[in-house]
Protein backbone atom coordinates (compact mmCIF):
# COMPACT_ATOMS: atom_id res chain seq x y z
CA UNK A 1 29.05 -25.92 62.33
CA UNK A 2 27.64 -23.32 59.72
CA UNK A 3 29.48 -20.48 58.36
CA UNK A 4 27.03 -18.04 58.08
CA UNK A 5 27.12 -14.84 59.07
CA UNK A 6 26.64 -15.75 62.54
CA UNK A 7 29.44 -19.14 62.51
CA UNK A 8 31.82 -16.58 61.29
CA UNK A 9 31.34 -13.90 63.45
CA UNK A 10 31.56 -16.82 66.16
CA UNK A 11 34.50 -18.05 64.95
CA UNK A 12 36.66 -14.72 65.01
CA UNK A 13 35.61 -13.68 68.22
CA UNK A 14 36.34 -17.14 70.11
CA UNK A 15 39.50 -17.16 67.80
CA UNK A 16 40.64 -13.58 68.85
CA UNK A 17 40.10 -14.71 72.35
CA UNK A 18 42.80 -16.99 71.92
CA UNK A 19 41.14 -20.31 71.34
CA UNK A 20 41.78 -23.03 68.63
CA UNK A 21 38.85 -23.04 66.29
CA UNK A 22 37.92 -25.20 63.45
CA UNK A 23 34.71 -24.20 61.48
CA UNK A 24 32.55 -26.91 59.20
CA UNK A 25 30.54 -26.21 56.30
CA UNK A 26 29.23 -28.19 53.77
CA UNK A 27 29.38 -24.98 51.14
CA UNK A 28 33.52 -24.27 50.95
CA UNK A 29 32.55 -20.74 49.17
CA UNK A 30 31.17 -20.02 53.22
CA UNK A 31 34.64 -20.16 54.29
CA UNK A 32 35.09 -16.60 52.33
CA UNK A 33 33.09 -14.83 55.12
CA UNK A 34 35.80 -15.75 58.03
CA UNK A 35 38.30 -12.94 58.83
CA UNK A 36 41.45 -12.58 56.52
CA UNK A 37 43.19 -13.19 59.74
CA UNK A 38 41.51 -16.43 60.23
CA UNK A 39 44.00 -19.24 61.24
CA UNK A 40 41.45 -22.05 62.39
CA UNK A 41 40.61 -25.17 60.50
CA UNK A 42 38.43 -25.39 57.66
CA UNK A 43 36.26 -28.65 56.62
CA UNK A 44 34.17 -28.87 53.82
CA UNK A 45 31.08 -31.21 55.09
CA UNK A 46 27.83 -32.14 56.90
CA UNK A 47 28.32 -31.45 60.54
CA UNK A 48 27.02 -34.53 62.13
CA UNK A 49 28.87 -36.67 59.57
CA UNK A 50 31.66 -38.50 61.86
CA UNK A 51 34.59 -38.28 59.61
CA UNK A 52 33.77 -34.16 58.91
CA UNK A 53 33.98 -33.60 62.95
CA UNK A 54 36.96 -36.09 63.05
CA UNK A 55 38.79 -33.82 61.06
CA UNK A 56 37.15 -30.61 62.86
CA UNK A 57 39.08 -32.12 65.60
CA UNK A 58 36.01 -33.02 67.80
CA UNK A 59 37.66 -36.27 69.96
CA UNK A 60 39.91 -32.93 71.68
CA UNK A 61 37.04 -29.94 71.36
CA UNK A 62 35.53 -28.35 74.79
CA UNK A 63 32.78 -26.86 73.04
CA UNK A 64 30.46 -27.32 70.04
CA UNK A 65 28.15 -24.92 68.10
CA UNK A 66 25.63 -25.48 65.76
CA UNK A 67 24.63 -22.26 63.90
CA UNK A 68 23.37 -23.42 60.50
CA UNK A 69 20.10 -21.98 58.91
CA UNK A 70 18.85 -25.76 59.18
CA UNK A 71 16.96 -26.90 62.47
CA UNK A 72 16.86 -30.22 61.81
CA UNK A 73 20.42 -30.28 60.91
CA UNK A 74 21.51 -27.97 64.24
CA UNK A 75 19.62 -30.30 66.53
CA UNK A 76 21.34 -33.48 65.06
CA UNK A 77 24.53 -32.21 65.18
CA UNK A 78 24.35 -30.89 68.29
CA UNK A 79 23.31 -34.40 69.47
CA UNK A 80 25.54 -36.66 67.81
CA UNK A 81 28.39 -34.38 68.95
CA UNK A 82 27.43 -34.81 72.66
CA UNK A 83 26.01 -38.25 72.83
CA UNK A 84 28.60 -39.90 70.56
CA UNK A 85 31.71 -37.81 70.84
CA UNK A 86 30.85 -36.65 74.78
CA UNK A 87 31.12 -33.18 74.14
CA UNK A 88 29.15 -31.92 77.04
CA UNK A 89 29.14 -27.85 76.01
CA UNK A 90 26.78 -27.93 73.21
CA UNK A 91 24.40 -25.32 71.58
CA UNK A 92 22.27 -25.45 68.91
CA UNK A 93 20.51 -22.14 67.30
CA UNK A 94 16.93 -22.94 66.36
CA UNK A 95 14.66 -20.89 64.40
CA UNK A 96 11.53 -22.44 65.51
CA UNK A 97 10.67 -21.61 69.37
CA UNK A 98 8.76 -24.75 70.02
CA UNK A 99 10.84 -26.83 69.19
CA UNK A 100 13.75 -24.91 70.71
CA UNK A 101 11.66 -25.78 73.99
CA UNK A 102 10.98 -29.12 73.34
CA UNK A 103 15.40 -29.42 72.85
CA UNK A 104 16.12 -27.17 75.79
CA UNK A 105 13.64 -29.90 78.15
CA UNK A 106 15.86 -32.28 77.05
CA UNK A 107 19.09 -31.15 77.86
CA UNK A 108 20.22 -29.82 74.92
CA UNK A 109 20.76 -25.82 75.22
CA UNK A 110 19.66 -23.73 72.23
CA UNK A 111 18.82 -20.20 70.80
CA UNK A 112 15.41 -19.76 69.21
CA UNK A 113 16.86 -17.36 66.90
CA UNK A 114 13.48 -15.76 66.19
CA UNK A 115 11.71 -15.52 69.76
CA UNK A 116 15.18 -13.92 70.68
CA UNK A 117 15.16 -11.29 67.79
CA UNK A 118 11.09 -10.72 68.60
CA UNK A 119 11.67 -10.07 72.38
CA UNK A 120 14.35 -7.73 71.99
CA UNK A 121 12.40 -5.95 69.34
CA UNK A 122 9.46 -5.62 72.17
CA UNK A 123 12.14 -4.54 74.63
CA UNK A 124 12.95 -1.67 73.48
CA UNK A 125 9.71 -0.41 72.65
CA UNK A 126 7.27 -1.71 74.94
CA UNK A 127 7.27 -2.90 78.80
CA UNK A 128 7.15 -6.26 79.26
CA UNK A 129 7.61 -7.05 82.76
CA UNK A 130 10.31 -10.15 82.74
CA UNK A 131 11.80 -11.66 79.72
CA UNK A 132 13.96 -14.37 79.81
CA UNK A 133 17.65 -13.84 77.91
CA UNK A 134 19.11 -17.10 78.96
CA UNK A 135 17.95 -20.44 81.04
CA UNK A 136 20.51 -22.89 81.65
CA UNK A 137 19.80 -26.37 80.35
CA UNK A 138 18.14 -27.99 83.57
CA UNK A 139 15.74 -24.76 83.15
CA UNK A 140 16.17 -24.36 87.02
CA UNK A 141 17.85 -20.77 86.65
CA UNK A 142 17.29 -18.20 84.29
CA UNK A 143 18.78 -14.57 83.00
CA UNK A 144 15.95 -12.00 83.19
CA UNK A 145 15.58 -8.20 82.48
CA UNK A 146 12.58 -6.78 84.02
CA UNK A 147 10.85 -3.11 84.14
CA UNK A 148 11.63 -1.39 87.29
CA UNK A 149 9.19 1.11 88.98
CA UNK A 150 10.35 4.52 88.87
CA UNK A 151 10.93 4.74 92.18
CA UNK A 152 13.42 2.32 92.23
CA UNK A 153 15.62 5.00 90.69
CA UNK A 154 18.52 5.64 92.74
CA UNK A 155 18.30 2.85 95.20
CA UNK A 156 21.22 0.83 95.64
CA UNK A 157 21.37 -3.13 93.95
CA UNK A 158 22.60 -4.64 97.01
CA UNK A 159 18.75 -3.52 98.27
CA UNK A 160 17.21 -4.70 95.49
CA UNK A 161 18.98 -8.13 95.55
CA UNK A 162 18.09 -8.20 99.13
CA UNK A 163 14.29 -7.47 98.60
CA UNK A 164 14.18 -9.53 95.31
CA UNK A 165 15.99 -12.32 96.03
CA UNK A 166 17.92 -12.24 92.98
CA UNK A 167 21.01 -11.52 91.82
CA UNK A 168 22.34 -8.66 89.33
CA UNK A 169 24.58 -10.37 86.81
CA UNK A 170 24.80 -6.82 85.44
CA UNK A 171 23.23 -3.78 83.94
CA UNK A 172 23.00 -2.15 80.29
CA UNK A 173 22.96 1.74 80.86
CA UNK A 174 23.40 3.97 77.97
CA UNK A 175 23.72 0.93 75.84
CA UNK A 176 27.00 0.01 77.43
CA UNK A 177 27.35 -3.57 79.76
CA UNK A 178 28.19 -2.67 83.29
CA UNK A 179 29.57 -4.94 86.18
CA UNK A 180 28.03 -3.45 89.36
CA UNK A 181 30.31 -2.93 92.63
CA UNK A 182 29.09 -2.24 96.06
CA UNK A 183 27.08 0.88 96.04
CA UNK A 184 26.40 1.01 92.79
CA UNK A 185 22.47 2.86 92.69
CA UNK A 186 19.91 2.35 89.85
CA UNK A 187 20.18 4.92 87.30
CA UNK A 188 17.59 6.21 85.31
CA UNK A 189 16.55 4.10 81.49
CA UNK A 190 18.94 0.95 83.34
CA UNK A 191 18.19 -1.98 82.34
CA UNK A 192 18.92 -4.56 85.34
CA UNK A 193 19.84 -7.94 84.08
CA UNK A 194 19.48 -10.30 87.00
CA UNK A 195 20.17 -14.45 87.47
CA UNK A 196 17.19 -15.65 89.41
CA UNK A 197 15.76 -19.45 89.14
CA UNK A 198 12.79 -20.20 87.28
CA UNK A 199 10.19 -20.53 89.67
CA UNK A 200 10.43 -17.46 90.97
CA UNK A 201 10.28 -15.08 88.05
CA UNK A 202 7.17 -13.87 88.63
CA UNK A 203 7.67 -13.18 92.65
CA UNK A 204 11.01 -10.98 91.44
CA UNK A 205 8.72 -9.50 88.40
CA UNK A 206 5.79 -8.42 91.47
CA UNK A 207 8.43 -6.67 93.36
CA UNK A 208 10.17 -4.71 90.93
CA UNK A 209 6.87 -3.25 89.45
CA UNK A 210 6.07 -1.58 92.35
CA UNK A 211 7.59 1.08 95.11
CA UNK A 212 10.32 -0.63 97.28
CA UNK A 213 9.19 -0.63 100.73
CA UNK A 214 10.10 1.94 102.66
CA UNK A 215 13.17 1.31 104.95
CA UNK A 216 12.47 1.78 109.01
């Protein structure tokens, strides 16, 4: 739902990944910012109005986005697609962060556009210890990147996991994503994006700001 920018950068990406898309907008002149080589479905509409996601195909879809530049109208969609139509993977983008917390408490996983945009803003210019990229929607386990003493240069992840607790999901170095293997070391300016759950943030944060201990 919404063919914005972002809906139609969504919707060629899933689509060149071989999936069956079908985009809803209530504005057809949106549909003009979809690839030329755009083969989904296109449906002029509101996107929690039953017959519009009827003929989005929604009784057969896996997976539902709502990426409109309205909250209210995200956070209904989003709803109505999971609670009437069953569609369990739903996301919503929201613009306000409160409310984007008060949604993801109840089960419903979103993107607070704006605390998103903020925090990587302060990421690259700042250290902020641990900031959350993604929680999942019990909020039990959470995507973090945190600052990593210098001397944690050159030590290998499979230590750090081990002291931390954690676990790398990967690491952006030279602005490139990077799948670690075995023996992969910390390189200097990494960033070291690791799954950890929520509770323990701030233990994993403690560590990683200072020295690892020194190994007997």
């Amino acid at each position: 739902m919404g063919c914005g920018r972002v809906g139609a950068s969504l919707a060629g990406q899933l689509e060149d990944h071989g999936h069956s898309v079908a985009v809803v907008d209530q504005n057809p002149d949106a549909f003009r910012r979809l690839p030329a080589s755009f083969e989904g479905r296109r449906v002029t509409g509101l996107g929690f109005d039953r017959d519009a996601l009827a003929q989005a195909g929604i009784e057969d879809a896996f997976a539902f986005a709502a990426v409109s530049n309205g909250d209210n109208s995200n956070i209904i969609a989003a709803r109505v697609v999971r609670e009437t139509f069953g569609v369990r993977n739903v996301v919503a983008r929201i613009y306000d962060p409160n409310r984007a917390e008060v949604y993801q408490r109840l089960g419903i996983p979103t993107v607070a556009t704006v605390r998103w945009t903020a925090d990587q803003v302060l990421r690259r210019i700042l250290p902020l210890g641990a900031v959350s990229e993604y929680q999942d929607a019990s909020s039990k386990v959470s995507i973090i990147t945190c600052d990593l003493h210098g001397a944690w240069v050159g030590q290998e992840l499979d230590r750090l996991e081990h002291l931390t607790g954690a676990r790398v999901a990967y690491l952006t170095r030279l602005g490139q994503g990077v799948v670690p293997e075995p023996g992969t070391v910390v390189q200097e300016n990494d960033l070291v994006h690791l799954a950890v759950p929520t509770d323990r943030i701030g233990r994993v944060q403690r560590v990683l700001a200072a020295a690892p201990a020194r190994e007997d």
